[in-house]
Protein backbone atom coordinates (compact mmCIF):
# COMPACT_ATOMS: atom_id res chain seq x y z
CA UNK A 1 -26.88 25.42 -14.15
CA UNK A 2 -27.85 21.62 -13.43
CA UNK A 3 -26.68 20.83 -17.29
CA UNK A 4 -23.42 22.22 -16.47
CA UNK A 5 -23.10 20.39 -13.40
CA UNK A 6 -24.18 17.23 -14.87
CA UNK A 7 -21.21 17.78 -18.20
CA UNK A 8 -18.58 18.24 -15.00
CA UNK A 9 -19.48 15.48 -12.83
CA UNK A 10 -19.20 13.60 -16.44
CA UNK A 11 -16.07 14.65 -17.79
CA UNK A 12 -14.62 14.50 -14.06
CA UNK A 13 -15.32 10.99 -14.14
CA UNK A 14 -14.56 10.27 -17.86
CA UNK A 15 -11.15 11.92 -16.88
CA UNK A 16 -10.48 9.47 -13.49
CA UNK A 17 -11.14 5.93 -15.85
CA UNK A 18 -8.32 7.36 -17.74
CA UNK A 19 -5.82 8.25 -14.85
CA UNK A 20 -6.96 4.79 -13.45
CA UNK A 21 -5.25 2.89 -16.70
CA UNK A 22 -1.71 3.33 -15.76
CA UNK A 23 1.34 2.09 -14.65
CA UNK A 24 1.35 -1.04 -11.91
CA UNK A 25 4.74 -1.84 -10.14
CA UNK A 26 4.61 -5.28 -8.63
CA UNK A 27 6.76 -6.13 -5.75
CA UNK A 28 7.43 -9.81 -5.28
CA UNK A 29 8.38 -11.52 -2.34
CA UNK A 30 12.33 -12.76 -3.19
CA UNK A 31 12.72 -10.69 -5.56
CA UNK A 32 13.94 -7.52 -5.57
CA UNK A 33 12.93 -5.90 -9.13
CA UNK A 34 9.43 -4.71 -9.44
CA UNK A 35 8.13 -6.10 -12.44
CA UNK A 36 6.26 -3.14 -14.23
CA UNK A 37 2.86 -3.63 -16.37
CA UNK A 38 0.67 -1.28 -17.97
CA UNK A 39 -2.64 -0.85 -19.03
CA UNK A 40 -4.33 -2.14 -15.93
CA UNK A 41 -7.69 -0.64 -15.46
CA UNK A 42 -9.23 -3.01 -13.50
CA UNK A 43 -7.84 -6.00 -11.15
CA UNK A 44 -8.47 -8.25 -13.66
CA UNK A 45 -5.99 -6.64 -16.12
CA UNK A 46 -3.37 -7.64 -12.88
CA UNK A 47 -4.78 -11.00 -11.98
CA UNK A 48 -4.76 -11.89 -15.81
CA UNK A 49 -1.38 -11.17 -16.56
CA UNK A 50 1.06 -14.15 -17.42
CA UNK A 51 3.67 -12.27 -16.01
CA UNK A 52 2.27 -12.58 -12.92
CA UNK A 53 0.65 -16.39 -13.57
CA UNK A 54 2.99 -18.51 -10.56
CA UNK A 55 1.77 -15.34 -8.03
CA UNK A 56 0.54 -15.99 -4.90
CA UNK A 57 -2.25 -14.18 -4.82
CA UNK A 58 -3.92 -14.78 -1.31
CA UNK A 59 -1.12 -13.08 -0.12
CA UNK A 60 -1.31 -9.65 -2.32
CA UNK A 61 -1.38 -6.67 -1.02
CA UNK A 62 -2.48 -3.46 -2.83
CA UNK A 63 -1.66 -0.21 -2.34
CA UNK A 64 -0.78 3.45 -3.56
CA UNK A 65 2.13 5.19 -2.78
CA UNK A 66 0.88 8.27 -0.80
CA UNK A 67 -0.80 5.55 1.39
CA UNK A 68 2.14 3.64 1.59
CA UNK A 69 4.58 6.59 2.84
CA UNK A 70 1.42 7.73 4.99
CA UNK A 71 1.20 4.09 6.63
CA UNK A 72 5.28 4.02 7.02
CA UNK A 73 4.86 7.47 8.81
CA UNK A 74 2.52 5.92 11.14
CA UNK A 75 4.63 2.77 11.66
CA UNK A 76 7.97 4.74 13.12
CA UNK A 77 5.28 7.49 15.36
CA UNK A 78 4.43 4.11 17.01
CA UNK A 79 7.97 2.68 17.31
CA UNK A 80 8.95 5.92 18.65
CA UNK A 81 5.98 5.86 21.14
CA UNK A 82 6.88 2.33 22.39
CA UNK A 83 10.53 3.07 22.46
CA UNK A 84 9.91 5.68 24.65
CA UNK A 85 6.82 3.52 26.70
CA UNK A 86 9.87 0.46 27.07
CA UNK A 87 12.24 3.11 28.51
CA UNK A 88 9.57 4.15 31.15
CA UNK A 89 8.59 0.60 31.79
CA UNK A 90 10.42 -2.31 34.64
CA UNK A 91 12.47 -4.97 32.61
CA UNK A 92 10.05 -7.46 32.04
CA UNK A 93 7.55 -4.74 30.75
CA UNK A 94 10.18 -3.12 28.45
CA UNK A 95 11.39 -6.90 27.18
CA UNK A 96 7.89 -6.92 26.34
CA UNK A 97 7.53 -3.91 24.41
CA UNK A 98 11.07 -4.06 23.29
CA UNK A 99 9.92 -7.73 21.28
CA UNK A 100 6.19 -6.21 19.53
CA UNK A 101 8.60 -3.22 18.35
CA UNK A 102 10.72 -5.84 16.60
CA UNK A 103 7.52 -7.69 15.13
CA UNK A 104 6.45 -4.25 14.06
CA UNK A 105 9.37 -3.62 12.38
CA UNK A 106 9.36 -6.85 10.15
């Protein structure tokens, strides 16, 4: 029973290096074509790229695209909230509220 275990936990994480070599779409700022490598594994694989040499990469951001529609899900439940706070509020509370929903939204 353990050697079974042991041979799944293996070839479940054999299988996840190779689902983690795929496809990276890179979004740059100005531009509005991802540019579209493969065979990253690892950061390094991104980072070395000469594609990607003039990037500024202090500025990256990472992410996955579940997280990213889970993140933009949680963005507009909080404009909605503060649209409907701003509408409850006295002017200079809603002006208030009314200007961090437009940073939000940036």
């Amino acid at each position: 029973m353990i050697k079974q275990t042991i041979v799944a936990l293996l070839l479940s994480v054999g299988a996840s290096s190779v689902f983690a070599a795929g496809t990276v779409k890179v979004f740059s700022n100005g531009s509005s074509e991802a540019k579209t490598l493969t065979g990253a594994e690892h950061l390094i694989d991104l980072v070395g790229q000469p594609r990607l040499a003039n990037s500024w990469w202090p500025g990256a951001v990472i992410s996955e695209e579940l997280a990213t529609a889970a993140a933009l899900r949680q963005q507009q439940a909080l404009l909605t909230r503060l649209a409907e706070q701003g509408a409850d509020s006295s002017a200079d509370d809603a002006a208030a509220i009314n200007a961090l929903r437009q940073q939000i939204r940036r």
